[in-house]
C-alpha atoms as a PDB file:
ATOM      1  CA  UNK A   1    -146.927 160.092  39.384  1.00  0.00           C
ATOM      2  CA  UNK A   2    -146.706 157.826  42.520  1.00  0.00           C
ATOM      3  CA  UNK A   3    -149.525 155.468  42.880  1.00  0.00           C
ATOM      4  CA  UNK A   4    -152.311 154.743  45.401  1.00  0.00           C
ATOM      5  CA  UNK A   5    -152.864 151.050  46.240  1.00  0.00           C
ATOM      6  CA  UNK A   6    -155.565 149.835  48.889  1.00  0.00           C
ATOM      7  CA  UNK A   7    -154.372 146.813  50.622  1.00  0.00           C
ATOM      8  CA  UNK A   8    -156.167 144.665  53.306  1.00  0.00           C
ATOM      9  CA  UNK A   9    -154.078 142.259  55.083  1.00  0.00           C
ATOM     10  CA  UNK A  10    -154.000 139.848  57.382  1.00  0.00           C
ATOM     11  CA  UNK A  11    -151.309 140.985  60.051  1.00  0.00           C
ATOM     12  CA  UNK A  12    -148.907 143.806  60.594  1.00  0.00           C
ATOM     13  CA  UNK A  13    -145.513 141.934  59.482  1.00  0.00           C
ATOM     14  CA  UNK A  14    -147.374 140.974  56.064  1.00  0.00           C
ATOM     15  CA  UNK A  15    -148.308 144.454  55.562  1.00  0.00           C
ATOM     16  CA  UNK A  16    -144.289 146.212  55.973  1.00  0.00           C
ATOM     17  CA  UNK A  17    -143.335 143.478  53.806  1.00  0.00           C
ATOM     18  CA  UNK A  18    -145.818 143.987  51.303  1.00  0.00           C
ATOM     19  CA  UNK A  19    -145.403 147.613  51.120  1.00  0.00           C
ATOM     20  CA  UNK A  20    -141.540 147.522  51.390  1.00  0.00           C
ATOM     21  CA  UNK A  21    -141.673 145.527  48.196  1.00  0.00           C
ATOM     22  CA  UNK A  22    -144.382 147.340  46.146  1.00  0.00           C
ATOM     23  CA  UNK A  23    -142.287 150.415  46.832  1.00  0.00           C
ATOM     24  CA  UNK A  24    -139.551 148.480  44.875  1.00  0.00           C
ATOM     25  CA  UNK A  25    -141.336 147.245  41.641  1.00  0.00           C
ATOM     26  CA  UNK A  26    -143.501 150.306  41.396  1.00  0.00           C
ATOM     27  CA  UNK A  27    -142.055 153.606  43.244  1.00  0.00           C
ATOM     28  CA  UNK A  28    -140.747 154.293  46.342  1.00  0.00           C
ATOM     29  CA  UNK A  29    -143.917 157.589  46.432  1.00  0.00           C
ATOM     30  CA  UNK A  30    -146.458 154.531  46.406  1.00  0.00           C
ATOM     31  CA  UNK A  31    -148.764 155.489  49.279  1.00  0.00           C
ATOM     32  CA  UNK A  32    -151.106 152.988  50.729  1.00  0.00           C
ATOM     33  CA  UNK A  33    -154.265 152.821  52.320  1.00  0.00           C
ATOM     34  CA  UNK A  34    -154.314 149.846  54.226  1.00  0.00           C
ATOM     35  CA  UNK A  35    -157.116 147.951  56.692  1.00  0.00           C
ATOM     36  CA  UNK A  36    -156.432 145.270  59.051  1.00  0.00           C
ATOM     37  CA  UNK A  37    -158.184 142.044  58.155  1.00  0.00           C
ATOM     38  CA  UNK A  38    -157.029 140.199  60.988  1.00  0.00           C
ATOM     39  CA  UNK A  39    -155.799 136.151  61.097  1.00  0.00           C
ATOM     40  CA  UNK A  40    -157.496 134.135  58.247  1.00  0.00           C
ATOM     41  CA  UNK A  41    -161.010 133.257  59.995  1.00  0.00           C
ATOM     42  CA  UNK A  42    -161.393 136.747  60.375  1.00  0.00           C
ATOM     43  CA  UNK A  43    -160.535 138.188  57.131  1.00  0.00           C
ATOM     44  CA  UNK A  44    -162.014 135.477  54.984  1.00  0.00           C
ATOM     45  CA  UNK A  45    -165.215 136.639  56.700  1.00  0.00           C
ATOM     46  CA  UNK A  46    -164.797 140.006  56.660  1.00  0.00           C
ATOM     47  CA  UNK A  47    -163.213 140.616  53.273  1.00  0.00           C
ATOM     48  CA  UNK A  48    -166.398 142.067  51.591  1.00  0.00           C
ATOM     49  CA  UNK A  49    -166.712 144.605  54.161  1.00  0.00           C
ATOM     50  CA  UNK A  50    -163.359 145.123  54.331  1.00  0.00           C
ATOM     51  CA  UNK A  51    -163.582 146.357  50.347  1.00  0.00           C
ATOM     52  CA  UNK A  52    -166.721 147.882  50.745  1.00  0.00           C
ATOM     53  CA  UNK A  53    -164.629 150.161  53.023  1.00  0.00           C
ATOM     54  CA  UNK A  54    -162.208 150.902  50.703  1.00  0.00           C
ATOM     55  CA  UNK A  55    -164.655 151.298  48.051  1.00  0.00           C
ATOM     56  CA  UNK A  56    -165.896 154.448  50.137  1.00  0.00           C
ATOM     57  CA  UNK A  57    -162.449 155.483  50.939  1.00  0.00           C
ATOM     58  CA  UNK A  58    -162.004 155.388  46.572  1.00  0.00           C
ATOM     59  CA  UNK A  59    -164.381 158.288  46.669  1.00  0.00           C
ATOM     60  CA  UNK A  60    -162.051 160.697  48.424  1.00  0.00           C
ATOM     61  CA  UNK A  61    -158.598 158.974  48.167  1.00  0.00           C
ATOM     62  CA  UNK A  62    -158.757 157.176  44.789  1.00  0.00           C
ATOM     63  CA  UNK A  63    -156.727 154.298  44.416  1.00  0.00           C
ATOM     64  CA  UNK A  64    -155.097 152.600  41.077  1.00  0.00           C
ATOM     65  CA  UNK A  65    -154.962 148.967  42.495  1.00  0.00           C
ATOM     66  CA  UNK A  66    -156.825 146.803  45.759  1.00  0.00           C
ATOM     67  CA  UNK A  67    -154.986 144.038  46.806  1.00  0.00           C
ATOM     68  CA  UNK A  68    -156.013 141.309  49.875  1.00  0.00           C
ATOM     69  CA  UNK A  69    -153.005 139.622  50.747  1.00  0.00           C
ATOM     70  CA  UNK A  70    -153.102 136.911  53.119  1.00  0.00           C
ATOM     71  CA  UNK A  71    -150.386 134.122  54.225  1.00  0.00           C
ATOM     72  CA  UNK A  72    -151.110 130.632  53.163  1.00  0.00           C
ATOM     73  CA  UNK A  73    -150.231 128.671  56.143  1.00  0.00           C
ATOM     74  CA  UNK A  74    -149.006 126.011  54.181  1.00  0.00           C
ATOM     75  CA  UNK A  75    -152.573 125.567  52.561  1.00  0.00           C
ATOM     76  CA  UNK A  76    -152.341 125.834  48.520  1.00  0.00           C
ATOM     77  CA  UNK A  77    -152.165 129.162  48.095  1.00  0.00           C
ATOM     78  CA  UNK A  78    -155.044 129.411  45.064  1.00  0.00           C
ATOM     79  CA  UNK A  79    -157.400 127.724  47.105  1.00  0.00           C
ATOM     80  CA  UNK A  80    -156.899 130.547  50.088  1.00  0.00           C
ATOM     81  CA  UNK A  81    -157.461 133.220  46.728  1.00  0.00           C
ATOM     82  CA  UNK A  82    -160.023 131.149  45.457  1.00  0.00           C
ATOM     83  CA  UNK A  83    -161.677 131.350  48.733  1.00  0.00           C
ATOM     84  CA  UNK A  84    -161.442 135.004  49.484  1.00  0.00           C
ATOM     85  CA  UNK A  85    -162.600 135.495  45.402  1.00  0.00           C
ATOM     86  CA  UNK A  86    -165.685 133.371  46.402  1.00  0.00           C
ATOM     87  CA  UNK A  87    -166.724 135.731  49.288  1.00  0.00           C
ATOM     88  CA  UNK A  88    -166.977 138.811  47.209  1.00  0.00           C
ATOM     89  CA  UNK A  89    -168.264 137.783  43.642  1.00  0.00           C
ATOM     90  CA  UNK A  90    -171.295 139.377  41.960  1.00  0.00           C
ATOM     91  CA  UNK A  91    -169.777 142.480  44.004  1.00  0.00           C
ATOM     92  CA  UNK A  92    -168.482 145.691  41.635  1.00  0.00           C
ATOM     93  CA  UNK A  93    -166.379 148.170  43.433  1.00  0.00           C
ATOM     94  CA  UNK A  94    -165.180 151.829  42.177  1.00  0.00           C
ATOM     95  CA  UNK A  95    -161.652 150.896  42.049  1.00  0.00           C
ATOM     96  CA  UNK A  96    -162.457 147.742  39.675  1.00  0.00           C
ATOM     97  CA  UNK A  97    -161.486 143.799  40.773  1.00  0.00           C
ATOM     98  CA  UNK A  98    -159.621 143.559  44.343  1.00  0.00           C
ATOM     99  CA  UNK A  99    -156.303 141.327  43.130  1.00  0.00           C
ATOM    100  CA  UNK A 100    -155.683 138.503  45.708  1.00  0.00           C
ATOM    101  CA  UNK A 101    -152.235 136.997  46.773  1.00  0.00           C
ATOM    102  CA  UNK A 102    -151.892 134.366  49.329  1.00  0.00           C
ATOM    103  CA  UNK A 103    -147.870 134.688  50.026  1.00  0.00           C
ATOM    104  CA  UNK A 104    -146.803 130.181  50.169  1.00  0.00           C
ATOM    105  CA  UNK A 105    -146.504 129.610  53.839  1.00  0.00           C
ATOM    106  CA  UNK A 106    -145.608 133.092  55.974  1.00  0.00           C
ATOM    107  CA  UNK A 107    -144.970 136.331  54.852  1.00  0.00           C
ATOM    108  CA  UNK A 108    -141.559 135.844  56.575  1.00  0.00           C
ATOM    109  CA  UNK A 109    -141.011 133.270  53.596  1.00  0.00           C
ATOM    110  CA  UNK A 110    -140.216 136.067  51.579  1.00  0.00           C
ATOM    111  CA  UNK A 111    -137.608 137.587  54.496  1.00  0.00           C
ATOM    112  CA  UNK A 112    -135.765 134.137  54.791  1.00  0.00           C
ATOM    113  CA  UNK A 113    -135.698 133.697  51.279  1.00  0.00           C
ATOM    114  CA  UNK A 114    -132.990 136.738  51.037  1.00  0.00           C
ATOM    115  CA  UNK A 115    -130.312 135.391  53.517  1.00  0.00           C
ATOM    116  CA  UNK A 116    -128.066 139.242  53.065  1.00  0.00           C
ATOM    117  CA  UNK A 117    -131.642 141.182  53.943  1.00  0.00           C
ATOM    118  CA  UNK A 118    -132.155 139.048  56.901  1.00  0.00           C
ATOM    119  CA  UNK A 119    -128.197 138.616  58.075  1.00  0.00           C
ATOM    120  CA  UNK A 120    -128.172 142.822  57.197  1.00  0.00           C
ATOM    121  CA  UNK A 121    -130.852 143.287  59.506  1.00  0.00           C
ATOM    122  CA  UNK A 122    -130.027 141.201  62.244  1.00  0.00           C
ATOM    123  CA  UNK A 123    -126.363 142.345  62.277  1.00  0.00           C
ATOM    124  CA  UNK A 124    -125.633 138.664  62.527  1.00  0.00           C
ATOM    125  CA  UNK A 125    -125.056 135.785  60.186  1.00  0.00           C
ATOM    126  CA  UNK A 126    -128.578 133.760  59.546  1.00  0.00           C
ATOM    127  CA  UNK A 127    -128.321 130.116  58.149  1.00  0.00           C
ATOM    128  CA  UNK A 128    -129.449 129.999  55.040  1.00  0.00           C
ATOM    129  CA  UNK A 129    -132.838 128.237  53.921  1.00  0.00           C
ATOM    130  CA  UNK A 130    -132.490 125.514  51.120  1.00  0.00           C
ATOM    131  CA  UNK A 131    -136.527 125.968  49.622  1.00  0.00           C
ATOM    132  CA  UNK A 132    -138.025 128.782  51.886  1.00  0.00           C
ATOM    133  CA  UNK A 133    -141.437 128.301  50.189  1.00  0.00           C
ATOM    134  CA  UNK A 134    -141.162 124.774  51.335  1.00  0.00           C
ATOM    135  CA  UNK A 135    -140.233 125.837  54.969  1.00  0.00           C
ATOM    136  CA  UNK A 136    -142.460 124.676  57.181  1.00  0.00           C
ATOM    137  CA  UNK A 137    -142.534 128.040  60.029  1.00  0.00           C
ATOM    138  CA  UNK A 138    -140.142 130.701  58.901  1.00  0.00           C
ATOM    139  CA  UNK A 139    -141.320 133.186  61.777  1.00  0.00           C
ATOM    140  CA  UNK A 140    -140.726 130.653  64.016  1.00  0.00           C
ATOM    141  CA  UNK A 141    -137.067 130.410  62.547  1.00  0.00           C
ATOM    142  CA  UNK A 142    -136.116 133.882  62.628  1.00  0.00           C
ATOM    143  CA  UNK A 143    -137.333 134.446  66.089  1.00  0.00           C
ATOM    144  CA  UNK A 144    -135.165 131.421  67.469  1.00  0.00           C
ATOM    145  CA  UNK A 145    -132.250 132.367  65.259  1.00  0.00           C
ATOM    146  CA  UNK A 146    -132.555 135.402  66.322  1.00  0.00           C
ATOM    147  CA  UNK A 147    -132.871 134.818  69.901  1.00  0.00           C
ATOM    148  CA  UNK A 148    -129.676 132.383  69.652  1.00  0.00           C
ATOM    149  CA  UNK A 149    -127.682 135.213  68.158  1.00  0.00           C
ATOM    150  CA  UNK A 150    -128.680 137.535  71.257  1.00  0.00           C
ATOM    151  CA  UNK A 151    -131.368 139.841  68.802  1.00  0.00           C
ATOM    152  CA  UNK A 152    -135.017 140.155  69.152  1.00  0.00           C
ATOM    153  CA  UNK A 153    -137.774 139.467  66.327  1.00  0.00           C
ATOM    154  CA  UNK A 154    -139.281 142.715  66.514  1.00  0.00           C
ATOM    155  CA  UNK A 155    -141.278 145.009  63.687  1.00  0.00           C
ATOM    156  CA  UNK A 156    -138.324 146.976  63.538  1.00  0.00           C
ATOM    157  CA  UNK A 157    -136.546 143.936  62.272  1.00  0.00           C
ATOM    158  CA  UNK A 158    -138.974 143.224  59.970  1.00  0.00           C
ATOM    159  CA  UNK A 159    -139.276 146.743  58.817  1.00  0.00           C
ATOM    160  CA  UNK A 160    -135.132 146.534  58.228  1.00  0.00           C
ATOM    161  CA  UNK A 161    -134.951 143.234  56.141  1.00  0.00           C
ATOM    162  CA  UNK A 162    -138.073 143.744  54.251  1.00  0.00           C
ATOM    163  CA  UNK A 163    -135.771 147.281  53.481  1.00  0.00           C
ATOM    164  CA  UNK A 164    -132.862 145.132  52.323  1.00  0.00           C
ATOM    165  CA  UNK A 165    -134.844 142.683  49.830  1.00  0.00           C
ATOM    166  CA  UNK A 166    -133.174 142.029  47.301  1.00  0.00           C
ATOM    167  CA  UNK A 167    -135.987 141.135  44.279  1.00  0.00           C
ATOM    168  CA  UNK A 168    -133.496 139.688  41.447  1.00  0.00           C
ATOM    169  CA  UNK A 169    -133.034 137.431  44.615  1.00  0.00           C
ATOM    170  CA  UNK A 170    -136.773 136.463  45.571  1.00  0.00           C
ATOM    171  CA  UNK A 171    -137.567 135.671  41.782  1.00  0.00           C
ATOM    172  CA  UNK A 172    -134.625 133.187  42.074  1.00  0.00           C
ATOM    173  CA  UNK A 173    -135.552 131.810  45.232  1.00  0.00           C
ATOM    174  CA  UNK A 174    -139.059 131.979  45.783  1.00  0.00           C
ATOM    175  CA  UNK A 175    -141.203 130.716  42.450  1.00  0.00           C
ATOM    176  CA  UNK A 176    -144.424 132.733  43.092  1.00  0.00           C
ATOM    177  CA  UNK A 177    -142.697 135.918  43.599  1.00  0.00           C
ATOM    178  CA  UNK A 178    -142.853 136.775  39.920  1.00  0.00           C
ATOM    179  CA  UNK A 179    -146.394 136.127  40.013  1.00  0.00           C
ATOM    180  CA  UNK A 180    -146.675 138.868  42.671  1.00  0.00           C
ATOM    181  CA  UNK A 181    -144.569 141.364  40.248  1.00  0.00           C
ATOM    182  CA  UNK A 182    -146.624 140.547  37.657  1.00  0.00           C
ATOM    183  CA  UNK A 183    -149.926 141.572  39.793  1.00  0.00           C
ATOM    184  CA  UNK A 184    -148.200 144.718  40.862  1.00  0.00           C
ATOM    185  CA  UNK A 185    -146.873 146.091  37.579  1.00  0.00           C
ATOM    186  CA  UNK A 186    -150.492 145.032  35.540  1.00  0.00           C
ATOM    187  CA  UNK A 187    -152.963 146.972  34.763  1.00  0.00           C
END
């Protein structure tokens, strides 16, 4: 039976990429029901409404996992979960403990990280990335590689690499990817 995960997130790129790749570990019938939470000021303060939301939304459209998933912006990435954690302790929801995952740097650290998922999508070859957890603005590199190569950085782009991920590939290349896995496929 396909599973039901809530997800808040911080902007729309994060969110196809998130879902693209939960549909991989988990099932490709994993529905979603996801809120905005807007750039990090926003979300940070609004995460414990954001929840309370979908702990309301749990009442009618019961989900097996919550997940806030936020880009670090090359801050450590526990402190941004640590931080988010902070804001809604002492709080019980229906649907349990929300699981938080700051993604190290961008969520397009996970696209660059898979040079065939990005080349695949653009139609184009990419240069590869040496450490892209270590890069310091991977949107900023696909959009000028991009542009150089005649292509736009659009959703649709997104949408189309985060469809070509290869995950055997972002263990190897991106350390806290198994982490993420390992959040997804718990209980």
């Amino acid at each position: 039976m396909p599973q039901r995960i809530g997800l808040v997130y911080e902007d729309e790129n994060l969110r196809i990429i998130f879902e693209s790749i939960t549909k991989k570990i988990l099932d490709a019938q994993t529905e979603f029901v996801a809120l905005p939470g807007g750039s990090w000021p926003g979300i940070k303060g609004d995460v414990a409404k954001l929840l309370q939301v979908l702990n309301v939304k749990h009442i009618s459209l019961p989900m097996d996992k919550v997940f806030v998933v936020v880009d670090s912006n090359g801050e450590d990435p526990q402190e941004r979960e640590d931080s988010l954690r902070q804001k809604v302790e002492n709080r019980t929801y229906r649907f349990g403990d929300p699981r938080f995952y700051a993604i190290k740097r961008q969520s397009e650290t996970l696209l660059i990280a898979d040079p065939l998922a990005i080349n695949t999508a653009a139609g184009k070859h990419i240069p590869p990335v040496a450490d892209p957890e270590n890069f310091q603005d991977p949107k900023r590199y696909l959009i000028q590689c991009l542009r150089n190569s005649g292509r736009e950085f659009t959703r649709e782009f997104v949408r189309n690499a985060a469809a070509h991920l290869d995950l055997e590939v972002l263990a190897r290349t991106c350390k806290e990817f198994p982490r993420l896995r390992e959040m997804l496929e718990g209980q």
